[in-house]
Every structure is written in structure tokens, then in C-alpha cells.
Protein backbone atom coordinates (compact mmCIF):
# COMPACT_ATOMS: atom_id res chain seq x y z
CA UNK A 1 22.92 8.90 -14.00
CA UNK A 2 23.59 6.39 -11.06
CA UNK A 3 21.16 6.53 -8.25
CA UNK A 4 21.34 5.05 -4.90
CA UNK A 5 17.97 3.96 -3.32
CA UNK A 6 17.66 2.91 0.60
CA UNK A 7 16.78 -1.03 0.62
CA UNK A 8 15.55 -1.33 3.86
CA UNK A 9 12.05 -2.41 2.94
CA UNK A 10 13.83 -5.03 0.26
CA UNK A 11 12.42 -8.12 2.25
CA UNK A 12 9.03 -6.82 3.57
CA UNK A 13 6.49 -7.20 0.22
CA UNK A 14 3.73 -7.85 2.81
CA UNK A 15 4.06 -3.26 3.82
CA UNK A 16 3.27 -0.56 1.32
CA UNK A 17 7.15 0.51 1.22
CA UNK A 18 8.32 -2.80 0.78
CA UNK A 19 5.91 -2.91 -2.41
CA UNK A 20 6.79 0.52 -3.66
CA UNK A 21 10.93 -0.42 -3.57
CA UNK A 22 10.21 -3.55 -5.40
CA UNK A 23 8.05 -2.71 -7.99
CA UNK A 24 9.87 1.02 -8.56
CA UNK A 25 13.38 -0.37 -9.23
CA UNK A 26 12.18 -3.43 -11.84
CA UNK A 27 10.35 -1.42 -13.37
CA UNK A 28 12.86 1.92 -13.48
CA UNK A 29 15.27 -1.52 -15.08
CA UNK A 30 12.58 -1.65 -18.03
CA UNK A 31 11.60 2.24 -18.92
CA UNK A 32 15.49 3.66 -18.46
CA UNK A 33 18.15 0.36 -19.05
CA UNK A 34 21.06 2.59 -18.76
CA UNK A 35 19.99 3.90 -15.43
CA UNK A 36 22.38 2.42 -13.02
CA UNK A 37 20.53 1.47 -9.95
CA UNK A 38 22.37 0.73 -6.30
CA UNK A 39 20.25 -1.29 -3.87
CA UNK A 40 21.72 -0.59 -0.34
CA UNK A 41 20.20 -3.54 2.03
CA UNK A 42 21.55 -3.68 5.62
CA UNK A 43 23.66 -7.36 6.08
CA UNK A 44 20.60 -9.19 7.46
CA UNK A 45 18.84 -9.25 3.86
CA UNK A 46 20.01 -10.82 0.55
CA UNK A 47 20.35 -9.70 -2.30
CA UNK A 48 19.82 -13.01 -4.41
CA UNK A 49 16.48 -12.11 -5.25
CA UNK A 50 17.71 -7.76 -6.55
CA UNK A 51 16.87 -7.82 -10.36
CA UNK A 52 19.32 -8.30 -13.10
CA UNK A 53 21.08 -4.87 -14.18
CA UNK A 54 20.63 -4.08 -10.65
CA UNK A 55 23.96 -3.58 -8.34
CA UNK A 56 23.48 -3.98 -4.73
CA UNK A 57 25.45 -3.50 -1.72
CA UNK A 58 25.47 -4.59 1.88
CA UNK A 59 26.57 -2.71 4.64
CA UNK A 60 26.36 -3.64 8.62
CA UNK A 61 23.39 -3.09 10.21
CA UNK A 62 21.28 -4.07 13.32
CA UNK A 63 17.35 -5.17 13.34
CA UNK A 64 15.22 -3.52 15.29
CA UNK A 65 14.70 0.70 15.65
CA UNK A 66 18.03 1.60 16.37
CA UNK A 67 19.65 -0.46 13.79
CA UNK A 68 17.42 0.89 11.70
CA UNK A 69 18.05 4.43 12.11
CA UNK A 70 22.08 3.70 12.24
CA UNK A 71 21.36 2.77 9.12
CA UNK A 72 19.16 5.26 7.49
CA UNK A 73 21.38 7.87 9.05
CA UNK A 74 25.02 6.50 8.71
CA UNK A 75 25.50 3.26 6.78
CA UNK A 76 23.29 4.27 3.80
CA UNK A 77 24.36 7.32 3.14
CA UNK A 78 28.32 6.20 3.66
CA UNK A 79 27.53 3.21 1.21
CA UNK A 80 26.23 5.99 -1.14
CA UNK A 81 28.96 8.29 -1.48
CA UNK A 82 31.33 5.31 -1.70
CA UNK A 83 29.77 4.41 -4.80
CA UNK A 84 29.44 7.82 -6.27
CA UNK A 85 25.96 7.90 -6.55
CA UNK A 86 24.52 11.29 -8.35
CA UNK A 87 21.18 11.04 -6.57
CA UNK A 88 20.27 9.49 -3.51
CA UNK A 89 16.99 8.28 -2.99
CA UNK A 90 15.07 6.65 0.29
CA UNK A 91 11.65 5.78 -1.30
CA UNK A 92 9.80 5.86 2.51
CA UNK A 93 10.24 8.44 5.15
CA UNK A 94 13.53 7.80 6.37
CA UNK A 95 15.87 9.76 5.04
CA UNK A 96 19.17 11.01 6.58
CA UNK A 97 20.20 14.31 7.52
CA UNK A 98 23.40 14.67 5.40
CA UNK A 99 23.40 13.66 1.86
CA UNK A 100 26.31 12.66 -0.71
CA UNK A 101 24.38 13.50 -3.20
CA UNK A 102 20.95 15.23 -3.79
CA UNK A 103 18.38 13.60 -1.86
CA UNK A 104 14.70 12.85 -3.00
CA UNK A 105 12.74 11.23 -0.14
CA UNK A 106 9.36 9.43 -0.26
CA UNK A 107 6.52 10.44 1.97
CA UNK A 108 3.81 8.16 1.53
CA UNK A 109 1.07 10.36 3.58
CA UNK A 110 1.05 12.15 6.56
CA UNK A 111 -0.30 9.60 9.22
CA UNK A 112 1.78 10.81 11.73
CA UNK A 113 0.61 14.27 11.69
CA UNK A 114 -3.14 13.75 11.14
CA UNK A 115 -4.03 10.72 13.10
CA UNK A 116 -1.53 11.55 16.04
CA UNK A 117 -2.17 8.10 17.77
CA UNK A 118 -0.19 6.39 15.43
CA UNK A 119 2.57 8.35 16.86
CA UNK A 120 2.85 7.49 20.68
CA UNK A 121 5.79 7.25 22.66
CA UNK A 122 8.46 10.34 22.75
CA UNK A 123 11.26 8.03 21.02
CA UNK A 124 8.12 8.00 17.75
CA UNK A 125 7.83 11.86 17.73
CA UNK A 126 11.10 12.54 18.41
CA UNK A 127 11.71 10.35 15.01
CA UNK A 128 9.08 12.27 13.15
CA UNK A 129 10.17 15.40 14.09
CA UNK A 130 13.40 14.36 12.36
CA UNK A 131 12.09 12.94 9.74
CA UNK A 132 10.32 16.17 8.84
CA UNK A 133 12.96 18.08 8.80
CA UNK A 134 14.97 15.77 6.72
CA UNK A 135 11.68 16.18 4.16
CA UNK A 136 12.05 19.83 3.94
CA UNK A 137 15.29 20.23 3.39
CA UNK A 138 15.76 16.98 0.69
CA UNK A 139 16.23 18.38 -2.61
CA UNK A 140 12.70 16.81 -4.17
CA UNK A 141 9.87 14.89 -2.42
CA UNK A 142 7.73 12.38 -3.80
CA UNK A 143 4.60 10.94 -2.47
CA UNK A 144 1.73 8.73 -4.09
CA UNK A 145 -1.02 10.96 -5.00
CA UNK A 146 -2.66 14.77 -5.16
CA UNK A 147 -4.32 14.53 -1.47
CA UNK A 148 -1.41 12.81 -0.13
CA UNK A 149 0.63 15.96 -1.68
CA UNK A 150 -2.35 18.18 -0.29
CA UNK A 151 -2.19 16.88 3.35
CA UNK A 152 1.74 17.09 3.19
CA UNK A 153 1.73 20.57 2.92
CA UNK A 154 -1.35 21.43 5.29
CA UNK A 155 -0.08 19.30 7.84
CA UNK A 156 3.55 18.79 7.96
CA UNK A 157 4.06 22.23 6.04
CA UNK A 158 6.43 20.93 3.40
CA UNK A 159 7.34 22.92 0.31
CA UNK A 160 4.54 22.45 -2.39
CA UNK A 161 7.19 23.51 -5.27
CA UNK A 162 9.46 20.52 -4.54
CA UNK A 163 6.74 18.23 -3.97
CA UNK A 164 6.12 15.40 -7.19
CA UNK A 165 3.24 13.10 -7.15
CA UNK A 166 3.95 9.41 -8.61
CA UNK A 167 0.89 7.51 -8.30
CA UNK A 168 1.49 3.58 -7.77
CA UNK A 169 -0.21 0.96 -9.82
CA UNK A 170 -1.33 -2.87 -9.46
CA UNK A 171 1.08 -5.22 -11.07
CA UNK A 172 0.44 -6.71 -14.38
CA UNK A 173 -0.47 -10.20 -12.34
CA UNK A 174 -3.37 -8.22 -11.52
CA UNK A 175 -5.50 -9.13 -14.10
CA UNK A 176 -9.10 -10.78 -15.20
CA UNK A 177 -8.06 -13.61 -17.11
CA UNK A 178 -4.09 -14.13 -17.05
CA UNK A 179 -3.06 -16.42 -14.05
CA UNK A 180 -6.92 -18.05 -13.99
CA UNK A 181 -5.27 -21.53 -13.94
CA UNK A 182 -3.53 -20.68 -10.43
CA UNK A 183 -7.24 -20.37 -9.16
CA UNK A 184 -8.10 -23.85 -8.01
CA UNK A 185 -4.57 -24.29 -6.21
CA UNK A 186 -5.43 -21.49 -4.10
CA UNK A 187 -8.59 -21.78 -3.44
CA UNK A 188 -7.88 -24.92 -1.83
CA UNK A 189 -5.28 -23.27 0.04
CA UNK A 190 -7.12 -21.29 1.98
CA UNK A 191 -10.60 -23.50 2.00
CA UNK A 192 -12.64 -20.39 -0.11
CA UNK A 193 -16.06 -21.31 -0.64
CA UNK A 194 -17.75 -20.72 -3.98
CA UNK A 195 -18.86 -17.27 -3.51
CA UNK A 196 -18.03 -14.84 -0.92
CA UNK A 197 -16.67 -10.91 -0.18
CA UNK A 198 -13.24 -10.28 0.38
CA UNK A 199 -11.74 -7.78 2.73
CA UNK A 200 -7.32 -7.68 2.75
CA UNK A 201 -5.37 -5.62 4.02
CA UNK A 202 -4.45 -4.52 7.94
CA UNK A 203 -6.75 -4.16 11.30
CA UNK A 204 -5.20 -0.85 12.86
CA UNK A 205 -7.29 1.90 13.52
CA UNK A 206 -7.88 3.75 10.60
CA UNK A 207 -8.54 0.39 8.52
CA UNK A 208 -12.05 0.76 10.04
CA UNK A 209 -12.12 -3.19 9.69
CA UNK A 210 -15.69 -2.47 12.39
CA UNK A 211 -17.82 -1.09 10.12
CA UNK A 212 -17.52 -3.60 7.68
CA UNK A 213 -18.08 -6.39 10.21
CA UNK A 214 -21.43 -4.49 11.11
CA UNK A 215 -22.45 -3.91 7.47
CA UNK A 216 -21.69 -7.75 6.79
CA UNK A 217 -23.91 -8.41 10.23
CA UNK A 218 -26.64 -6.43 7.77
CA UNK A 219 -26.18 -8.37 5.09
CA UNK A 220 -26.31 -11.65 6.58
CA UNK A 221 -29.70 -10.48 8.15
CA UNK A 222 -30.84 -9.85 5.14
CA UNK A 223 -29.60 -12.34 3.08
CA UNK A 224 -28.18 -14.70 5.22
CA UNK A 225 -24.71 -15.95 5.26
CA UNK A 226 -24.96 -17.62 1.57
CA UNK A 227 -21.87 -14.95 0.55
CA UNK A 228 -19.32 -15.52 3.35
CA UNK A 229 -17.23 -12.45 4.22
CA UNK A 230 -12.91 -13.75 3.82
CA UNK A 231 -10.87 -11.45 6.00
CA UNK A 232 -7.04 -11.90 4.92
CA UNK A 233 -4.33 -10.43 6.69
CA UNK A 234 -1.96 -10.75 9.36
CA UNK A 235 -3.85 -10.69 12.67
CA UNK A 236 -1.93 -8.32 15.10
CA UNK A 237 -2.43 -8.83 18.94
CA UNK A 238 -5.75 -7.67 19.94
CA UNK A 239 -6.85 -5.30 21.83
CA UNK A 240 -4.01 -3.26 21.67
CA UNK A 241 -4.49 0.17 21.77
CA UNK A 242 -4.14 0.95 17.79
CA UNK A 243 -5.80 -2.57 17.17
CA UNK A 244 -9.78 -2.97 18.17
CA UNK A 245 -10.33 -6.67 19.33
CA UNK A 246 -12.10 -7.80 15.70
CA UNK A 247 -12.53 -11.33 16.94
CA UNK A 248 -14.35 -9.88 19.38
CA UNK A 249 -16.94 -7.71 18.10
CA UNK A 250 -17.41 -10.28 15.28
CA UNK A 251 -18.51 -12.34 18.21
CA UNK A 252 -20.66 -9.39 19.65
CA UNK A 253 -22.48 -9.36 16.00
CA UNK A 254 -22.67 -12.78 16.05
CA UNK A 255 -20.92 -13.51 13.06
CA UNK A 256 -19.43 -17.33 13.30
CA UNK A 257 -17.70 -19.62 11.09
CA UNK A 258 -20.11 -20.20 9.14
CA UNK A 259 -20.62 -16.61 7.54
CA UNK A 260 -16.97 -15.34 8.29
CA UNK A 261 -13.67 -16.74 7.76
CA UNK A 262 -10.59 -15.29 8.65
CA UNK A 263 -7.77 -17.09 6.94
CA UNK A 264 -4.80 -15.29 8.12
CA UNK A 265 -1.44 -13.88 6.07
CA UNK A 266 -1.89 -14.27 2.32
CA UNK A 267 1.02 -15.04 -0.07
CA UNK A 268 2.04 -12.23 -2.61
CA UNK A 269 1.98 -14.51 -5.45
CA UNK A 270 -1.70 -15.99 -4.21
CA UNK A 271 -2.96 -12.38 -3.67
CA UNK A 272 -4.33 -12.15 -7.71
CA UNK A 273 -6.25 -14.86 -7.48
CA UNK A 274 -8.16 -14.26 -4.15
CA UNK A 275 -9.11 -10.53 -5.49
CA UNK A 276 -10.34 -12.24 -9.08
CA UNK A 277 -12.06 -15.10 -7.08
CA UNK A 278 -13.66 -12.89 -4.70
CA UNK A 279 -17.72 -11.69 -5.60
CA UNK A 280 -17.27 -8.23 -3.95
CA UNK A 281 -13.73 -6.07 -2.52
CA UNK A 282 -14.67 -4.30 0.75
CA UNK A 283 -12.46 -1.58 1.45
CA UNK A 284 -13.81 1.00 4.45
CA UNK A 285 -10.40 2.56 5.36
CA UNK A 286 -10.63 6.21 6.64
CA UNK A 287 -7.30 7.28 5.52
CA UNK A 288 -4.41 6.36 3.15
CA UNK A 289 -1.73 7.64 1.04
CA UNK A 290 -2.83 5.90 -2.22
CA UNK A 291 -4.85 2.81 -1.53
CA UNK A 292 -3.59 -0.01 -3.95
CA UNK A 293 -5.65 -3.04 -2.61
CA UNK A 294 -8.80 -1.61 -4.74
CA UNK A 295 -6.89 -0.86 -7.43
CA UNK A 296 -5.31 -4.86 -7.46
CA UNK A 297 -9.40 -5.92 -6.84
CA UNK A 298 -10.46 -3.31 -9.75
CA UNK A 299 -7.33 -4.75 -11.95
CA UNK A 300 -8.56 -7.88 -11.51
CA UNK A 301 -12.07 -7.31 -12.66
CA UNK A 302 -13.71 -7.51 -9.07
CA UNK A 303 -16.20 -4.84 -8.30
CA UNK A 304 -15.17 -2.28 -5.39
CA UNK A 305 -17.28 -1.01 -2.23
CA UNK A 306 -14.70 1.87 -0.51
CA UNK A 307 -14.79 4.72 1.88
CA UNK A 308 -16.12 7.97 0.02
CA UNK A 309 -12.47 9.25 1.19
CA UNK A 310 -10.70 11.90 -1.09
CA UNK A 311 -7.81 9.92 -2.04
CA UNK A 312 -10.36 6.81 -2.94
CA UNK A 313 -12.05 9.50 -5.17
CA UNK A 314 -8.67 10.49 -7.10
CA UNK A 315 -7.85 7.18 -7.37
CA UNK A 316 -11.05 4.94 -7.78
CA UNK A 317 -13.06 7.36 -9.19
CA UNK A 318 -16.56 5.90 -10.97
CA UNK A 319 -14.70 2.40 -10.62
CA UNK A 320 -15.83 1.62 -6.93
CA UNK A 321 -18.98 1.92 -5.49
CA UNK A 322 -17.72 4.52 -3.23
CA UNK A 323 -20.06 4.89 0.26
CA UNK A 324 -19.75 7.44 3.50
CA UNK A 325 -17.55 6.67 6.02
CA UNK A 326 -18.95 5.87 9.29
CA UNK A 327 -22.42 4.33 7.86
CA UNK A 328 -22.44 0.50 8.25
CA UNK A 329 -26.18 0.70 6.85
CA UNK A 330 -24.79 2.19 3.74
CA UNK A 331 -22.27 -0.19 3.08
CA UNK A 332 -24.56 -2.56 3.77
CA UNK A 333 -26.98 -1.51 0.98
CA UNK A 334 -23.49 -0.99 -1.42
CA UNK A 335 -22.28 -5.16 -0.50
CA UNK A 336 -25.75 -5.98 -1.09
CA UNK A 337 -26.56 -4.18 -4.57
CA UNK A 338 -23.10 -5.88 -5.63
CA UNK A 339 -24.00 -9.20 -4.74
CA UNK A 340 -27.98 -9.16 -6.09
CA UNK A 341 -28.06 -6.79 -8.94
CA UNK A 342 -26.04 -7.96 -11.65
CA UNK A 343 -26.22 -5.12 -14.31
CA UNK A 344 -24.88 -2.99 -11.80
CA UNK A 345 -22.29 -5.49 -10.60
CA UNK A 346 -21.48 -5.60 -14.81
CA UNK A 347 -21.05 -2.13 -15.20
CA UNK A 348 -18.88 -1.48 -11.83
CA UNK A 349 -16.13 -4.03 -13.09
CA UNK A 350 -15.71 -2.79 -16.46
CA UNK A 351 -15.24 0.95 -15.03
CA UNK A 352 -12.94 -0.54 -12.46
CA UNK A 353 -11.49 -2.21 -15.29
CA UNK A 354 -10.90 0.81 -17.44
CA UNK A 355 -10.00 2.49 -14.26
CA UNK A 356 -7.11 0.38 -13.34
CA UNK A 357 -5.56 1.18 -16.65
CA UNK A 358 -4.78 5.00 -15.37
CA UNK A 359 -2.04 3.77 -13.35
CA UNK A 360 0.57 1.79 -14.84
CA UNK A 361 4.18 1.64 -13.18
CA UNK A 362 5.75 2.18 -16.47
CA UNK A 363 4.40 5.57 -15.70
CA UNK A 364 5.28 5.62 -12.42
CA UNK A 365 9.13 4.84 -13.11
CA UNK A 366 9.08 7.86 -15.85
CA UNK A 367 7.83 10.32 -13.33
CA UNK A 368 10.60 9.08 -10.75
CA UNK A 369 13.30 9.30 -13.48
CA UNK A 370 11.80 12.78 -14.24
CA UNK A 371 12.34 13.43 -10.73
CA UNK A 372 15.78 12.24 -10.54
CA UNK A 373 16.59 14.08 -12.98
CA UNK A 374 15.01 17.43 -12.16
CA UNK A 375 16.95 16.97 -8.69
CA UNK A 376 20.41 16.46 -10.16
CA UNK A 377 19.70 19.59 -11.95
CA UNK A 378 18.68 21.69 -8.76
């Protein structure tokens, strides 16, 4: 079987597709050698780094929105049936209209159709209202676990029969022990004091980054600011309309320097490390498709506070120290239990521990190969 897969994402490990295409095709290389594999990157991304066994192709192709959808709708699908693929696959929601081949499209959650300010502009729902029909008519769909799948068909009413669920996974770097000796280096890096809570990932909306900052303004009345919170990410501009100003309401709850450090755009091969350095994983998000950060922090033996969401329930389970959404007060009391009571800080890594081995991407690429499969058949 020779399948085609949309590279778009190729260069971007820092987004959830750019992680998915990565880790899905290495690991597709290990479970299934004889698989051929096609990347198709647009011309302004290399291929140097495309793994061995691997063939990739580069076709022209603009930056920006419109390049991007020349690209999803004409160059990758052209590059596709000039190689013969038998499946094609776009592993995020882009997919094009008109196939070569049988197309299996990933839909990562349904954002767009639940949280409708995430779509603003008519050029945005214009593009989802393609993209939806693209979904429903693709030969399978994928997306990344059971209440993703759920939501897909409540909301954007696409057929439950053709629908597969592949959960993701944390990579094997992931891990308690292997890697320790990279610790020092990066804790340097990034000036981490001895102890302290970790919260990475993004600021939009639905990251509900503002209730953590007023549970840590709990804690540190409590406790004080002994346990600094580290917020790593990528700060957007603030203030924007799908981005609360954070600086500023950390200001508001008086939360300085001192107790909360912000240290900016973390490197993928540093992120292991910070999770198994870190006392405590916040994670208070109100919505995702899967939710691998607290999966990586559980991995790497670093107890989990989360949003008592139903996707952090399929996926967490009794690993995280899972809290409702909306109640600073009760994350509070969650952070602080973590930090203070240490047979319950024990027991919460080694579920998250045994957790984290539910999901492995071996598993992962056998379910996509199953659905490759099951679509070349249709």
C-alpha cells in the first residue's frame, strides 16, 4: 500500500498537527516497514529532517492562508495522483474536495463548531464550511479520542460509521528516569528554581490560563510563594480578543516575579525535562480534542491537576487529580494537596504512571494502518 499524507504541518512541532504528522509517520516507519509513505511539503519546508524509508516531495506553494489552501486543494492532491498513491491522507482538517485516491482526513475536535469565537471573520467560516463538507464525504475520518468522535457527530453531524478514533500518546522521551542527565542543562536554561508548578501549553480562550493564575494567587496566600508557578509558552499579543491580557491580571492578583515566572517558548527536545523537573502539572483547559501535555507530565512521573472535562476523564482517568472547571478555590485546594501531602502526591504519579502506558503510538500507527486499509477496501 503507498499512502500519501499532507505535510503542511512538517515544520510546526510547537501545534498539535505538527506533532501528530511527526510522530504518526516515524512511527507508521517502525509498526508497517513496507508501508510506503509520501510526505508532500509545500517548497518553503525541507525535507532533510523526513525519516529514512520515508519519500517526500515538494511542490510550489505560497505561505500564508491562501497558499495554504492552493495547496491543500490543488498542489497536494496533484502531487498525489502523480505518485500513484492508493490512499490519501491529510492528518488535520484540511482536506481537498477531489481526491486521487480514497481520502481519510483528520479532525482533531470540533472547536469551530462548539466554541464559535474561534471562528470569526466570513473568510474562517466560509473555510469551515468547506472543510466540513470535505469531512463527510472523505472515505474514513479519524480523530483523537471517543468525545472528540462524540462532539463530531453532535456538532458538525458527521457520519458516526466512518468515524475511527486513534488516540495519541507522549513520546518515549517522556519518561521518569531516561534523559535525567539533560536536567541540569535546562534548568539553567530557563533559570527554574528548585521547586515549583508548571503550566505549558497556549493562552487562548479556552486554555482558561485565569483560573489557574487565581488558584496560584490562593496558594501563595496560603503558603506563600515558596513553589513558584513556571508558565511556558509562546506569549501571543495581549488583549486580543481570543487572548485575555494574562500579564495583566497576574498583576491584578498581585503575583510578581518572585512567585511567577513566565519563561517564554520552550524547546521540543527541553520539554521532558521541564515536565519531570516540575513539583505539580496544572492543566485547567475547558476544551480539547485529546490533551497530550498531561499525558507528557503523567509520562514523566509528575503528578496532574486538570479540568474535570470529559475528554480529560477518557484520557487521564484516576491519573490526574481531576477538579471542576470554573472553581479557582478548588484547584487551589488540588495544587495545594499536591505540593503538602506526599502520600497522595506518591500515589497520583504512579497512577499517572501506569496511566500513560494506555497510549502508546505503536498503537496509534496500527489503528491508522487499520484505517488505511479499511478505506482502500471501501
Amino acid at each position: 500500500m503507498h499512502v500519501a499524507l499532507n505535510g503542511w504541518f512538517w515544520d510546526q512541532p510547537y501545534t498539535g498537527s505538527g506533532q501528530v504528522v511527526r510522530r504518526l509517520v516515524s512511527s507508521l516507519r517502525k509498526v508497517s516497514p513496507e508501508l510506503r509513505l509520501t510526505l508532500v511539503l509545500p517548497a518553503h519546508i525541507s525535507g532533510a529532517d523526513v525519516p529514512a524509508g520515508v519519500e517526500s516531495v515538494q511542490v510550489s506553494a505560497r505561505r500564508g492562508h491562501l497558499g495554504k489552501n492552493w495547496f491543500e486543494q490543488r498542489s497536494f492532491p496533484a502531487a498525489a495522483g502523480r505518485v500513484k498513491a492508493d490512499v490519501v491522507h491529510v492528518p488535520y482538517w484540511g482536506g481537498p474536495l477531489s481526491s486521487p485516491a480514497p481520502l481519510v482526513v483528520s479532525v482533531l475536535d470540533a472547536i469551530p463548531a462548539i466554541l464559535p469565537a474561534y471562528t470569526r471573520g466570513a473568510a474562517q467560516q466560509l473555510y469551515v464550511s468547506l472543510q466540513t463538507a470535505v469531512a463527510r464525504g472523505a472515505t474514513r475520518i479519524i480523530t483523537i479520542s471517543e468525545s472528540s468522535k462524540a462532539d463530531l457527530v453532535q456538532h458538525l453531524g458527521l457520519p458516526e460509521d466512518r468515524i475511527a478514533v486513534t488516540h495519541l500518546a507522549a513520546d518515549e522521551a517522556f519518561h521518569p528516569l531516561i534523559g535525567a542527565e539533560n536536567d541540569p542543562a535546562v534548568t539553567a536554561k530557563y533559570d527554574l528554581p528548585d521547586r515549583f508548578m508548571l503550566y505549558l501549553g497556549g493562552f487562548d480562550q479556552r486554555k482558561n490560563v485565569g483560573q489557574l493564575l487565581e488558584a496560584f494567587h490562593y496558594v501563595v496566600k496560603a503558603e506563600g510563594g515558596e513553589v513558584p508557578l513556571v508558565i511556558a509558552g509562546a506569549e501571543p499579543q495581549w488583549a486580543e480578543p481570543m487572548f485575555p491580557n494574562l500579564r495583566e491580571e497576574a498583576r491584578e492578583l498581585e503575583l510578581g516575579d518572585g512567585v511567577l515566572r513566565w519563561i517564554g517558548r520552550v524547546d521540543e527536545a527541553d520539554k521532558p525535562s521541564l515536565y519531570r523537573l516540575a513539583d505539580v502539572f496544572a492543566f485547567p483547559s475547558l476544551y480539547e480534542g485529546f490533551g497530550l501535555p498531561p499525558l507528557e507530565a503523567m509520562a514523566s512521573g509528575t503528578p496532574v491537576v486538570a479540568s474535570e472535562i470529559p475528554v480529560m476523564e477518557e484520557i487521564c482517568g484516576d491519573g490526574a487529580f481531576l477538579v471542576e472547571p470554573g472553581s479557582a478555590r478548588r484547584m487551589a485546594g488540588a495544587l495545594l494537596a499536591l505540593l503538602g501531602q506526599e502520600d497522595l502526591r506518591e500515589t497520583q504519579i504512579t497512577r499517572g504512571l501506569a496511566r500513560a502506558t494506555h497510549f502508546q503510538w505503536r498503537k496509534t500507527a496500527k489503528d491508522t494502518l487499520a484505517v488505511y486499509e479499511a478505506a482502500v477496501q471501501s
